[in-house]
Protein backbone atom coordinates (compact mmCIF):
# COMPACT_ATOMS: atom_id res chain seq x y z
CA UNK A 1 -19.37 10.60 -35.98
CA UNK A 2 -17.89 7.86 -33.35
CA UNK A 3 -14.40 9.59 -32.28
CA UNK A 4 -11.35 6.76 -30.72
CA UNK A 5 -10.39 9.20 -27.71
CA UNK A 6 -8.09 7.00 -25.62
CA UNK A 7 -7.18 2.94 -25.90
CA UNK A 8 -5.13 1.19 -22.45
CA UNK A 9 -3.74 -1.86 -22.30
CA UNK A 10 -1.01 -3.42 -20.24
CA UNK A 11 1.14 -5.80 -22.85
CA UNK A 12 0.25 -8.89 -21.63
CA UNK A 13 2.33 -10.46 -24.21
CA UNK A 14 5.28 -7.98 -23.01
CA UNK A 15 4.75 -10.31 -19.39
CA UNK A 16 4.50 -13.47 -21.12
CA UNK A 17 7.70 -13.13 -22.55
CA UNK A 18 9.15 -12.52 -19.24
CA UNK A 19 7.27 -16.03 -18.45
CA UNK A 20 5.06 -14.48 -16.15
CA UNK A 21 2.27 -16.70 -16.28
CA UNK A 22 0.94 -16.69 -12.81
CA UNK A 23 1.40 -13.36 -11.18
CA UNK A 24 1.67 -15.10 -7.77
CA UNK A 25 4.52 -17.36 -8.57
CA UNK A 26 8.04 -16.83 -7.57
CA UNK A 27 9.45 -16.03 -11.06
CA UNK A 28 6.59 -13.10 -10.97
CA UNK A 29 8.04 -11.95 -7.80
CA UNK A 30 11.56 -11.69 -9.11
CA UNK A 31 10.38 -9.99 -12.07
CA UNK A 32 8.76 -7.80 -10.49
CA UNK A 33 11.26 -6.57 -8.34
CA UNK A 34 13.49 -6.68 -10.64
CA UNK A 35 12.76 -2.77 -11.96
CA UNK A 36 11.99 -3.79 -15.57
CA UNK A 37 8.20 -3.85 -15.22
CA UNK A 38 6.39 -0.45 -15.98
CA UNK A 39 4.39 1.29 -12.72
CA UNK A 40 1.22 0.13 -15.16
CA UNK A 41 2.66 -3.43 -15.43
CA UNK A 42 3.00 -3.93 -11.45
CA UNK A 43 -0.09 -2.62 -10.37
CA UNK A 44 -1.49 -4.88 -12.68
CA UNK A 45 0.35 -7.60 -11.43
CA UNK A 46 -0.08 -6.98 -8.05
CA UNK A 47 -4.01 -6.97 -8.31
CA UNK A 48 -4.60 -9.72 -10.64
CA UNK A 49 -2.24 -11.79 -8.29
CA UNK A 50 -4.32 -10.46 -4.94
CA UNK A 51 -6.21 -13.10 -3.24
CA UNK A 52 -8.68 -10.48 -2.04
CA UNK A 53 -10.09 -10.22 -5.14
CA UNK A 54 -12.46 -12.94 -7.06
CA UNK A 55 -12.87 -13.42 -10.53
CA UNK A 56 -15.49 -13.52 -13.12
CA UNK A 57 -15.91 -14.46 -16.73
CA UNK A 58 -17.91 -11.97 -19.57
CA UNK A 59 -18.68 -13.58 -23.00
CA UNK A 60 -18.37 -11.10 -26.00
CA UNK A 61 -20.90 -8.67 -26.47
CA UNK A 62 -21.83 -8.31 -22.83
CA UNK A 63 -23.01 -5.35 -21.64
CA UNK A 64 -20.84 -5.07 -18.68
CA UNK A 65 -21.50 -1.46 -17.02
CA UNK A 66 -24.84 0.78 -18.52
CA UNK A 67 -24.44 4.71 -18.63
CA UNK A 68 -26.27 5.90 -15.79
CA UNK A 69 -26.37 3.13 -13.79
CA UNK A 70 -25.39 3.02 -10.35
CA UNK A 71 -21.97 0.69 -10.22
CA UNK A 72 -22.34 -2.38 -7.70
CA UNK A 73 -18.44 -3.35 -8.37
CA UNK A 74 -15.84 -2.51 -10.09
CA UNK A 75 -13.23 -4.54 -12.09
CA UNK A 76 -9.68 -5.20 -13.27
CA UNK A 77 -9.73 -6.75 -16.65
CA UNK A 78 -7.37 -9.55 -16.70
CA UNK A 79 -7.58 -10.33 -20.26
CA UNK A 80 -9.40 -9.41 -23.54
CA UNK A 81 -10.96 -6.42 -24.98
CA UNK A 82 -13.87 -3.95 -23.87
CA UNK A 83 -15.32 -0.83 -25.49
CA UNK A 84 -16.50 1.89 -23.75
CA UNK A 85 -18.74 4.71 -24.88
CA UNK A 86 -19.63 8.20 -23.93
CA UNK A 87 -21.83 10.03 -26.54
CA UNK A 88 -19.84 9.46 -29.47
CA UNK A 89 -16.20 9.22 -27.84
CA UNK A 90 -15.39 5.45 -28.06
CA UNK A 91 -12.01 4.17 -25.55
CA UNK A 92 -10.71 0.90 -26.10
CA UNK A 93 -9.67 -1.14 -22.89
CA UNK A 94 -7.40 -4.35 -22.59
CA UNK A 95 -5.26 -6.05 -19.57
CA UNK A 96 -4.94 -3.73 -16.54
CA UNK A 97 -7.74 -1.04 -17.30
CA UNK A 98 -10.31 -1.04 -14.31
CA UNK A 99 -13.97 -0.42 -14.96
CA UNK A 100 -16.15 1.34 -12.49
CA UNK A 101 -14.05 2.00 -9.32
CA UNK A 102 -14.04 5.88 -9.54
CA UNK A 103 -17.77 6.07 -10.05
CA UNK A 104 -18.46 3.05 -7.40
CA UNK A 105 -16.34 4.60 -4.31
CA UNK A 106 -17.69 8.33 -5.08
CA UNK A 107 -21.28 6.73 -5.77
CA UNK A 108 -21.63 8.43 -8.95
CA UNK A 109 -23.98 6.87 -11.79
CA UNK A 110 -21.64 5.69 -14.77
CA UNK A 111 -21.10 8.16 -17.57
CA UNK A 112 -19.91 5.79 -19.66
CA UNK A 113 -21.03 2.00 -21.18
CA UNK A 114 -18.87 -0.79 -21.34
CA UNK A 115 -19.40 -3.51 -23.58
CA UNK A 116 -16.67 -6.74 -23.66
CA UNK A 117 -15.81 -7.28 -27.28
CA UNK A 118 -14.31 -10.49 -27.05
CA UNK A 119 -14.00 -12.89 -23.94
CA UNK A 120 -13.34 -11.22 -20.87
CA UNK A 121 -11.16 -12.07 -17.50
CA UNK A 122 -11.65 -10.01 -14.92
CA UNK A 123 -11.03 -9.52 -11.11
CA UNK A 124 -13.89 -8.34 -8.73
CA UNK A 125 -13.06 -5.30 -6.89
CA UNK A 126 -16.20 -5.14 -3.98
CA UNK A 127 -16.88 -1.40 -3.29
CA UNK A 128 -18.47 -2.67 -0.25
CA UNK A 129 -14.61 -3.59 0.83
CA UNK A 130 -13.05 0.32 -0.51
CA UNK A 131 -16.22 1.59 1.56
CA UNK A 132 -14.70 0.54 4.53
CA UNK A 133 -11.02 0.87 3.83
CA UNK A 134 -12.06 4.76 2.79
CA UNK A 135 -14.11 5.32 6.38
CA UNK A 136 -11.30 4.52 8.27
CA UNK A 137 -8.75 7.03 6.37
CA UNK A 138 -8.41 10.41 8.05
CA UNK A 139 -10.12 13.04 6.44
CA UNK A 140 -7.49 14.80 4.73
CA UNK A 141 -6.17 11.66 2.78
CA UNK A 142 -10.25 11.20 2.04
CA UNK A 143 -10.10 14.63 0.86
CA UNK A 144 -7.28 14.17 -1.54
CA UNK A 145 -9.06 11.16 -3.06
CA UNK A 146 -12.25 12.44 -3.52
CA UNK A 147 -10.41 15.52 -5.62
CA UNK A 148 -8.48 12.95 -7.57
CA UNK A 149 -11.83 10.50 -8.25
CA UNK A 150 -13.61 13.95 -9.48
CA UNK A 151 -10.62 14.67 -11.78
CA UNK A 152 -10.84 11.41 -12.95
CA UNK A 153 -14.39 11.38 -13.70
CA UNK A 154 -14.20 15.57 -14.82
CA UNK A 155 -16.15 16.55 -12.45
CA UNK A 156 -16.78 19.84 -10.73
């Protein structure tokens, strides 16, 4: 029997009401240092508003991520809704959740599937980019993410 385990979703209508449309505009920037926004809400903001990042469209249904597949990128969803699945544990995603990075900079297959359940926005996060950002980190701050990516992911 399919179990709801977790749901996360930054309250993108929360942000609208603040008129945050465009995260990169100067009313965003005010709000955002303003101390009203949530840690979730920022970090949200601050990566859909990064020009490093490219974005990408997923109709409804898509299969976005297979379990057991290797993960090529990761994403930040921007806007709509996603399931993911593990066995029978089903998590429901919205605004702000990101899918794959754990697994992509620790090269781990996926243990779950994602699926986009309505129209999806989302923001490209290249591994290929972490990769390098990670070599470059000395090896105790490696360390410490590598133990936080496996607690993430629960694993050993």
């Amino acid at each position: 029997m399919p179990n709801l385990r977790a749901s996360f979703a930054v309250d993108s209508d929360r942000l609208k009401g603040f008129g945050i449309l465009d995260p990169r505009s100067a009313h965003a920037l005010e709000i955002f240092k303003s101390g009203t926004l949530t840690s979730d809400e920022r970090l949200y903001l601050s990566l859909w508003g990064s020009a490093l990042l490219s974005s990408i469209s997923f109709e409804p249904k898509r299969r976005i991520i297979a379990v057991g597949e290797t993960v090529e990128q990761a994403y930040l969803v921007v806007s709509g809704t996603l399931v993911a699945t593990q066995g029978d544990d089903i998590y429901r995603l919205g605004p702000g959740a990101v899918l794959g990075l754990a697994e992509g900079v620790i090269n781990q297959p996926s243990k779950y599937s994602v699926i986009s359940v309505t129209a999806v926005q989302a923001r490209v996060i290249p591994l290929h980019r972490i990769d390098a950002i990670v070599a470059k980190l000395p090896l105790e701050v490696r360390s410490i993410l590598q133990t936080v990516i496996k607690r993430t992911l629960a694993l050993p």
